[in-house]
C-alpha atoms as a PDB file:
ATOM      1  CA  UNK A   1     168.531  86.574 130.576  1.00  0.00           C
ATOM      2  CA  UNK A   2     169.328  89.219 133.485  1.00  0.00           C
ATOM      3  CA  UNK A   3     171.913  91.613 132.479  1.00  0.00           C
ATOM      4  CA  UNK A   4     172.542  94.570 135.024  1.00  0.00           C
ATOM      5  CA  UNK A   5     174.345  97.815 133.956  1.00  0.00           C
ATOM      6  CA  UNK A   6     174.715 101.539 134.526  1.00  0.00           C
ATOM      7  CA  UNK A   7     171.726 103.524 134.689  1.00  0.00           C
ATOM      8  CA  UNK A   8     171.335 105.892 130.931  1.00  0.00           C
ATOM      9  CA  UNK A   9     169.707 109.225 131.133  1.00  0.00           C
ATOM     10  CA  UNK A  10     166.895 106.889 128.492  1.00  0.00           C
ATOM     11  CA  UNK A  11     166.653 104.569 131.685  1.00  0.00           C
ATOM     12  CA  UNK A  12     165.116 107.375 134.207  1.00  0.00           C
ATOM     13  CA  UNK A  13     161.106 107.439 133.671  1.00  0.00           C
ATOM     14  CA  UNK A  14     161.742 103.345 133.290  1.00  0.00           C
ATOM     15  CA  UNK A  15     162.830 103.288 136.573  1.00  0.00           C
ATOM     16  CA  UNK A  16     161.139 105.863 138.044  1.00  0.00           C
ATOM     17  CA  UNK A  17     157.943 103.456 136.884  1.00  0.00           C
ATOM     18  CA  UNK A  18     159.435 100.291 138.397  1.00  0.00           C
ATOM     19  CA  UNK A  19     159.845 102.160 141.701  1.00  0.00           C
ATOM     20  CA  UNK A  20     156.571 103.974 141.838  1.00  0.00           C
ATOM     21  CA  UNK A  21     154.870 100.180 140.987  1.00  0.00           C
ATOM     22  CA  UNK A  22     157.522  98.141 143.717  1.00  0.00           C
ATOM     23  CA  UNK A  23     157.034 100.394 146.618  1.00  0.00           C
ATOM     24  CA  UNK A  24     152.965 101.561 145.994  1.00  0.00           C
ATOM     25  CA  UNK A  25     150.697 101.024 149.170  1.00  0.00           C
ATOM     26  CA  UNK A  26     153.779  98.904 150.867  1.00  0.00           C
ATOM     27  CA  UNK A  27     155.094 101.350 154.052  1.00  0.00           C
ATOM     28  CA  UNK A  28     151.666 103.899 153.263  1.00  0.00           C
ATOM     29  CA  UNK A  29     148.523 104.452 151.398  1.00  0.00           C
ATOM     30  CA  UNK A  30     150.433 105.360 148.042  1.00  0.00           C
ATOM     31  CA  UNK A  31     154.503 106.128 148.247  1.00  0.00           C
ATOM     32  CA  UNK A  32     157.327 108.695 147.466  1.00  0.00           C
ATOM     33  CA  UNK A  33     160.076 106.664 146.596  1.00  0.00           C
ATOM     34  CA  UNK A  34     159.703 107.428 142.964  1.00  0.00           C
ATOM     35  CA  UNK A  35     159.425 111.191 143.681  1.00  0.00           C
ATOM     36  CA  UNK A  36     163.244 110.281 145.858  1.00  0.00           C
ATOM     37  CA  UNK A  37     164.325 108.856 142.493  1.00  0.00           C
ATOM     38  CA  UNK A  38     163.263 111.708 140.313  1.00  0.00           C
ATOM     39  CA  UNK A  39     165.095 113.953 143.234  1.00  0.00           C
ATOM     40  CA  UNK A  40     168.516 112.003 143.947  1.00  0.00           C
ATOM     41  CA  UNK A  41     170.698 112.439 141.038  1.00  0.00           C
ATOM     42  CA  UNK A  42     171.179 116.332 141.128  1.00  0.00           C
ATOM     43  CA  UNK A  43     172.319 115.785 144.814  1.00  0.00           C
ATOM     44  CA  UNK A  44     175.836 115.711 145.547  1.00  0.00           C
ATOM     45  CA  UNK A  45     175.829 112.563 147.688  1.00  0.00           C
ATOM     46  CA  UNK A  46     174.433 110.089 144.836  1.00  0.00           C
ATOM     47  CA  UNK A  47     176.986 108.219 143.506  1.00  0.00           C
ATOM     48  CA  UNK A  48     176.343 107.218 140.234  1.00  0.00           C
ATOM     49  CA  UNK A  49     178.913 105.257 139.588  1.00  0.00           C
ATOM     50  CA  UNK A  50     176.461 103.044 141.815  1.00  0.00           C
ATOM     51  CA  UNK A  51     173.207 103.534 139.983  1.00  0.00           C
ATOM     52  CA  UNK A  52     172.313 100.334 138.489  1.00  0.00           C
ATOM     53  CA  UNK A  53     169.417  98.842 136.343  1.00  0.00           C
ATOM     54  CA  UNK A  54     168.588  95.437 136.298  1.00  0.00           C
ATOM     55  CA  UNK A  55     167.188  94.197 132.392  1.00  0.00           C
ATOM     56  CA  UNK A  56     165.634  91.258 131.710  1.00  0.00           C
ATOM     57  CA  UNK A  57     165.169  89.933 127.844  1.00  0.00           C
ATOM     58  CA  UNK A  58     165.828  93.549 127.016  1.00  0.00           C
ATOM     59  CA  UNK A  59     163.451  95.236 129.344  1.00  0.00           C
ATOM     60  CA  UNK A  60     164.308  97.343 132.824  1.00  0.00           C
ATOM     61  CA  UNK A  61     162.683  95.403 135.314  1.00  0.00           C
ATOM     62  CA  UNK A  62     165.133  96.618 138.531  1.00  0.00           C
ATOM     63  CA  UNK A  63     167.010  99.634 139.913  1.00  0.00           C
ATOM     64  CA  UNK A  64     169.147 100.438 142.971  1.00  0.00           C
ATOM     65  CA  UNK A  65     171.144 103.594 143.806  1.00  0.00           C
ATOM     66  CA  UNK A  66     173.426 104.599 146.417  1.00  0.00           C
ATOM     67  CA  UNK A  67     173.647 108.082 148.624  1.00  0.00           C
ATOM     68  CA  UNK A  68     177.023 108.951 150.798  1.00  0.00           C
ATOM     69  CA  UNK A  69     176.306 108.977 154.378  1.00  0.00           C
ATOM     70  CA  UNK A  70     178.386 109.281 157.449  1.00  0.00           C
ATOM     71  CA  UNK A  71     179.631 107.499 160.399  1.00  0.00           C
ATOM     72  CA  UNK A  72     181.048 109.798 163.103  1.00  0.00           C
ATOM     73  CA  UNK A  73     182.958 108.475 166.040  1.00  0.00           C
ATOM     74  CA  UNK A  74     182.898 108.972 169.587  1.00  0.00           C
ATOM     75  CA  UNK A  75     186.410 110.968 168.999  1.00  0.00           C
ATOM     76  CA  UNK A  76     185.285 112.855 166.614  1.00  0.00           C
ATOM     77  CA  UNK A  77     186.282 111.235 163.414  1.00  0.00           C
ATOM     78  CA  UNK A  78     183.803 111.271 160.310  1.00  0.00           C
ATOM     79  CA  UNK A  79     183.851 108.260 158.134  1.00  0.00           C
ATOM     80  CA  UNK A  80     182.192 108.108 154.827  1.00  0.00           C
ATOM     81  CA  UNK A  81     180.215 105.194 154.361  1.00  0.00           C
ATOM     82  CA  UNK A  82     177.184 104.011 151.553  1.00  0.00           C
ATOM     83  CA  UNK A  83     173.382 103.908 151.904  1.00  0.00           C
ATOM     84  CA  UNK A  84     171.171 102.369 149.039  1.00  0.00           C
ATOM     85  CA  UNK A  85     167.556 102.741 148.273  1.00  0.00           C
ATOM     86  CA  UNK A  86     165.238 102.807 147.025  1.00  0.00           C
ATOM     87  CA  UNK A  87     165.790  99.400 145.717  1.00  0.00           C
ATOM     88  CA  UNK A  88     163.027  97.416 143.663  1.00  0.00           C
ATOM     89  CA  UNK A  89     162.245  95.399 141.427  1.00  0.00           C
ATOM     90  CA  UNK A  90     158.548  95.635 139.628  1.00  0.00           C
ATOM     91  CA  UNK A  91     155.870  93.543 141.236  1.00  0.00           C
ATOM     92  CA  UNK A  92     155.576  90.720 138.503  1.00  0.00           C
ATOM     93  CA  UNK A  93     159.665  89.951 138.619  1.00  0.00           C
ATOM     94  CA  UNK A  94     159.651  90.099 142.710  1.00  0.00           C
ATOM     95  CA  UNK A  95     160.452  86.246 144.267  1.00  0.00           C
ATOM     96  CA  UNK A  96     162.819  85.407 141.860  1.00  0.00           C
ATOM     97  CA  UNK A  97     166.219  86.577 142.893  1.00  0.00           C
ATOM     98  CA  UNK A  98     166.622  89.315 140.807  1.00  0.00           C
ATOM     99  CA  UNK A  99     167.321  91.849 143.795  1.00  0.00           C
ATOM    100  CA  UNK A 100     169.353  89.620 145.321  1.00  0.00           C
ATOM    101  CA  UNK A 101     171.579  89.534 141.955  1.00  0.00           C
ATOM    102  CA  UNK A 102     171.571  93.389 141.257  1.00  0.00           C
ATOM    103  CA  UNK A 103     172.460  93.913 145.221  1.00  0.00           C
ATOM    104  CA  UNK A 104     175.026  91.742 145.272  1.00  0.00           C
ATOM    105  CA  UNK A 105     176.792  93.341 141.843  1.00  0.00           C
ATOM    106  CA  UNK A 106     176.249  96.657 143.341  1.00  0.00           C
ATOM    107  CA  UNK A 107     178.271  95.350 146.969  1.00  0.00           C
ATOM    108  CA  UNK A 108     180.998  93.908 144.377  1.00  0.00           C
ATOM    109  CA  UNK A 109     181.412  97.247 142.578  1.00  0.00           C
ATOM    110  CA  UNK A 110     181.304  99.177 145.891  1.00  0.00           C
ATOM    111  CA  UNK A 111     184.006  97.632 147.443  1.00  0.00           C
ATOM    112  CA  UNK A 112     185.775  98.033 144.520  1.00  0.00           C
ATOM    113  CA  UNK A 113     185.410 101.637 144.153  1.00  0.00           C
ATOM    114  CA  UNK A 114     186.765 101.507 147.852  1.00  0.00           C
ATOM    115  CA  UNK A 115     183.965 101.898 149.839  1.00  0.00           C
ATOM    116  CA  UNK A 116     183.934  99.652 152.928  1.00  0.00           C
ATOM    117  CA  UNK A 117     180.574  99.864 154.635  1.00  0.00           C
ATOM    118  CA  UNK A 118     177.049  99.958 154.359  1.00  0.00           C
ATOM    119  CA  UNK A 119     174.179 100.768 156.282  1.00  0.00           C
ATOM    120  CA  UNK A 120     170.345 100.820 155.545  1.00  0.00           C
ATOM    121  CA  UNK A 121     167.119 101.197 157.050  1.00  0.00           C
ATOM    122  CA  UNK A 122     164.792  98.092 156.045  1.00  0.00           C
ATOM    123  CA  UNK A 123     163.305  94.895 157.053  1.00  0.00           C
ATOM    124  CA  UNK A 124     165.390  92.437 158.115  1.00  0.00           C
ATOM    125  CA  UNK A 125     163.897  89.709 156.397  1.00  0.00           C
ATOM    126  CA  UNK A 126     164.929  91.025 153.166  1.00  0.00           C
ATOM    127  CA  UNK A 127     168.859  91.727 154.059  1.00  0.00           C
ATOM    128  CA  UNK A 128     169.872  89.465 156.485  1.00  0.00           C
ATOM    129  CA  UNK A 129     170.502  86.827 153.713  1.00  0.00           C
ATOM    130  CA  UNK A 130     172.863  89.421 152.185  1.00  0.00           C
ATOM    131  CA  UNK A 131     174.998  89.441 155.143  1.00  0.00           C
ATOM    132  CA  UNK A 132     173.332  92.179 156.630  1.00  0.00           C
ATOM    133  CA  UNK A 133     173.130  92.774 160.793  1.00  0.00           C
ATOM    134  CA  UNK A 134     171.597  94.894 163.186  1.00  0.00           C
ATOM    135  CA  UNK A 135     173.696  97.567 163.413  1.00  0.00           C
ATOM    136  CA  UNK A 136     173.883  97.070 167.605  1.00  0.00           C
ATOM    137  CA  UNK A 137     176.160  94.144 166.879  1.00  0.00           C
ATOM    138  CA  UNK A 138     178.618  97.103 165.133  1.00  0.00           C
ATOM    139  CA  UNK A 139     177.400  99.878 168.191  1.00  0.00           C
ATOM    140  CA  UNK A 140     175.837 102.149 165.478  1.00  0.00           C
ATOM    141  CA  UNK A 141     173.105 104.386 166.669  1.00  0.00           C
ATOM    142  CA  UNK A 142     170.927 107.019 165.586  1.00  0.00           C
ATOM    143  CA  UNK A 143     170.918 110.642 166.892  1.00  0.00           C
ATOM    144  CA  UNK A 144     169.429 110.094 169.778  1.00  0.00           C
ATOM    145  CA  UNK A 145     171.422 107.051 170.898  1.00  0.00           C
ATOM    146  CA  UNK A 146     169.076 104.520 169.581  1.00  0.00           C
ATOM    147  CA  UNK A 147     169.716 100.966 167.899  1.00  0.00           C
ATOM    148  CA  UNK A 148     166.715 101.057 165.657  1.00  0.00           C
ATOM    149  CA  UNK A 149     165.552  97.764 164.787  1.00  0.00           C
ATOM    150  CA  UNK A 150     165.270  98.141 161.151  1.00  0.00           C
ATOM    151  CA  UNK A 151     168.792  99.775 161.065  1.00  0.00           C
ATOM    152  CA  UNK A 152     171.371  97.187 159.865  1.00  0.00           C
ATOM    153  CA  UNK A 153     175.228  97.282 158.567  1.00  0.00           C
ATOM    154  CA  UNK A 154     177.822  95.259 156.097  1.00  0.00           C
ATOM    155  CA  UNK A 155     181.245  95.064 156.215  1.00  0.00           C
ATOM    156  CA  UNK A 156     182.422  95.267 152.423  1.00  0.00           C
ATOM    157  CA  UNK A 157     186.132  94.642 154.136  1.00  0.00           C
ATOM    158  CA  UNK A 158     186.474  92.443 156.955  1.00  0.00           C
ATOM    159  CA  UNK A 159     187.439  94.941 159.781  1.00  0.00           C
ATOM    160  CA  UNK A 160     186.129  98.335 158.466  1.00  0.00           C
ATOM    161  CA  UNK A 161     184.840  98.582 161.831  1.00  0.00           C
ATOM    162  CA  UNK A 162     186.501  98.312 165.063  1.00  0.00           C
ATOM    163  CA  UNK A 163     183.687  98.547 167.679  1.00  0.00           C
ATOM    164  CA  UNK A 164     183.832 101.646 168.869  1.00  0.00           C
ATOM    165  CA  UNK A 165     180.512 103.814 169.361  1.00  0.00           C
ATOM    166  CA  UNK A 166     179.612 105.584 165.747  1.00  0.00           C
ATOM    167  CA  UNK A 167     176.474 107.879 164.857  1.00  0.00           C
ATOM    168  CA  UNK A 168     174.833 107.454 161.335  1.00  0.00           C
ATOM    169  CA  UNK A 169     173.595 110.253 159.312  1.00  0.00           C
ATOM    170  CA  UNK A 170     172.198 109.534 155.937  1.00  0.00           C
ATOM    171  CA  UNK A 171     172.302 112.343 153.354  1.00  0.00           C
ATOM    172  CA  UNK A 172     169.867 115.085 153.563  1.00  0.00           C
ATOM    173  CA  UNK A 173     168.579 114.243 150.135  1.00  0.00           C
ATOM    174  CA  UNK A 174     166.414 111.443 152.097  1.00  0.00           C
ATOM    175  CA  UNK A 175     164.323 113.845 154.131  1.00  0.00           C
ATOM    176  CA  UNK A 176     162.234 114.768 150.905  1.00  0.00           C
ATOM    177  CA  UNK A 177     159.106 117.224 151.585  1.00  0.00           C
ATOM    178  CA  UNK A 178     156.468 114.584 151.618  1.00  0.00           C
ATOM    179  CA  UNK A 179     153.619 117.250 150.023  1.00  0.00           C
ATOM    180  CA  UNK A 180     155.916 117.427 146.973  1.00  0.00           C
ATOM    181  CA  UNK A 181     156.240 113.925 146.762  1.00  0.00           C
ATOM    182  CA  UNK A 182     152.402 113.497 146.971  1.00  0.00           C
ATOM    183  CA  UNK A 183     151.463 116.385 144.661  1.00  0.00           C
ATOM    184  CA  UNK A 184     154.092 114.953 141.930  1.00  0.00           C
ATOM    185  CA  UNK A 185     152.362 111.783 142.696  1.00  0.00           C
ATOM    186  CA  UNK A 186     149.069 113.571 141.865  1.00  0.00           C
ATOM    187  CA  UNK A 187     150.587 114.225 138.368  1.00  0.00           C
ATOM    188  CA  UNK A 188     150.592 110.487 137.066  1.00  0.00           C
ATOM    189  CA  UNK A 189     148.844 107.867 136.293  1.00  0.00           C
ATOM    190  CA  UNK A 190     145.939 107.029 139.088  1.00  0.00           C
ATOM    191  CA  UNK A 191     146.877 104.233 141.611  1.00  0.00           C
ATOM    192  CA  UNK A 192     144.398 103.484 144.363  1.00  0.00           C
ATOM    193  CA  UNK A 193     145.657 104.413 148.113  1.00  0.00           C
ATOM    194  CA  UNK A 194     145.269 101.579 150.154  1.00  0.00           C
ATOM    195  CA  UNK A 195     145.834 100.001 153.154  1.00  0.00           C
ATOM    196  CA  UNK A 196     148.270  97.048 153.801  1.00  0.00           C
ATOM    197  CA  UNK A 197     148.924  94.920 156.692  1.00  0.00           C
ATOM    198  CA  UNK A 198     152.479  95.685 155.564  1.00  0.00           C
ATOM    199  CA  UNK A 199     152.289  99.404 156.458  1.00  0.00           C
ATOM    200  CA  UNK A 200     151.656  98.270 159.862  1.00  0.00           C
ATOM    201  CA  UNK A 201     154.702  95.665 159.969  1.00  0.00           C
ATOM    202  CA  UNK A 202     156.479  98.529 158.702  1.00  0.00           C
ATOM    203  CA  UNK A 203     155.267 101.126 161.618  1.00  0.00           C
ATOM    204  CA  UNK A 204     156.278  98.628 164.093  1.00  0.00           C
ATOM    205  CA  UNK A 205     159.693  98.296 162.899  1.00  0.00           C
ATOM    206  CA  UNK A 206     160.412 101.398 162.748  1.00  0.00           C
ATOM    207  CA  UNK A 207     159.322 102.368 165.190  1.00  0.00           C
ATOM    208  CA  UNK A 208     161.462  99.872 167.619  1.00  0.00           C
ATOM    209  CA  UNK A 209     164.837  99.276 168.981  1.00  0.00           C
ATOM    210  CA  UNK A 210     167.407  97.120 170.245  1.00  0.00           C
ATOM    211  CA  UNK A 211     168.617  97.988 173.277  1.00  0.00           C
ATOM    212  CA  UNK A 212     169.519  94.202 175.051  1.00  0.00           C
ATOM    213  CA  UNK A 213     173.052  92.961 173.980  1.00  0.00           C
ATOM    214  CA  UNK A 214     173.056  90.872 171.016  1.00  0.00           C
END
């Protein structure tokens, strides 16, 4: 039986474990999401009224958590919108709609809390089912003006955007110092660095935009 809940302070190596063991050797030779975990909650833009767990048959098999980020219009107006991630679920539990269950409680709870929109950086493949879409179809860019093709966007109310141009900026809690991350990662238990073909599906998406209309 699945059962997902609040994240407890007796929760946080559990899922710092379950991240470290989802995300290893997947976008690089090793990974820092679990050092991003261990970092998040003292920041002032996690939200842990969104920090879930997922538990199966007693056991914490899943987490996701959610950052603030921003949305600033061409006008000038700054609109407070929701990242997640890292999201995972540990290797052996993957395939079997678990994150697809813990997602969709955490959109539920979101929109109750009031929050209206959502936008993430990953692949496609895993989101679009969840009613995610590029975010060129709601004319959000980077920065720099770009469409990025693993940037997407949800509506948690119908209308919550109206078209106009907006510029995402996630939290600076996401731009970790990746020599931290990897000396932390020095500190645990050894995990072979390896290559993927996934790393390189992952360099190619991000590492591409859409720029035709959609």
């Amino acid at each position: 039986m699945l059962t997902i809940r609040r994240e407890a302070a007796a929760d946080r190596q559990t899922v710092e474990d379950v991240t470290r063991r989802a995300f290893y050797n997947i976008y690089a030779p090793g990974c820092v999401e679990h050092y991003l975990v261990r970092t998040m909650r003292d920041h002032p833009d996690f939200i842990p009224e969104l920090d879930f767990v997922a538990e199966l048959d007693g056991l914490v098999i899943g987490n996701v958590m959610y950052t603030k980020a921003t949305l600033t219009g061409e006008d000038g107006t700054v609109k407070d919108i929701l990242t997640f991630g890292p999201v995972s679920i540990a290797p052996e539990h993957q395939r079997k709609g678990y994150g697809k269950r813990l997602l969709e409680h955490s959109f539920r709870r979101a929109a109750e809390l009031g929050w209206d929109v959502i936008v993430i950086f990953g692949s496609p493949a895993n989101y679009v089912g969840l009613g995610f879409k590029s975010c060129k179809k709601f004319n959000i860019c980077t920065e720099n003006g770009r469409f990025p093709s693993a940037m997407m966007g949800k509506e948690l109310k119908a209308g919550a955007l109206d078209g106009r141009r907006w510029v995402y900026r996630d939290s600076p809690v996401m731009s970790i110092d990746e020599d931290q991350a990897r000396r932390y990662d020095d500190t645990l238990e050894h995990m072979a660095k390896e290559f993927r073909p996934s790393q390189e599906e992952f360099y190619i998406m991000s590492h591409s935009s859409v720029e035709d209309e959609v």
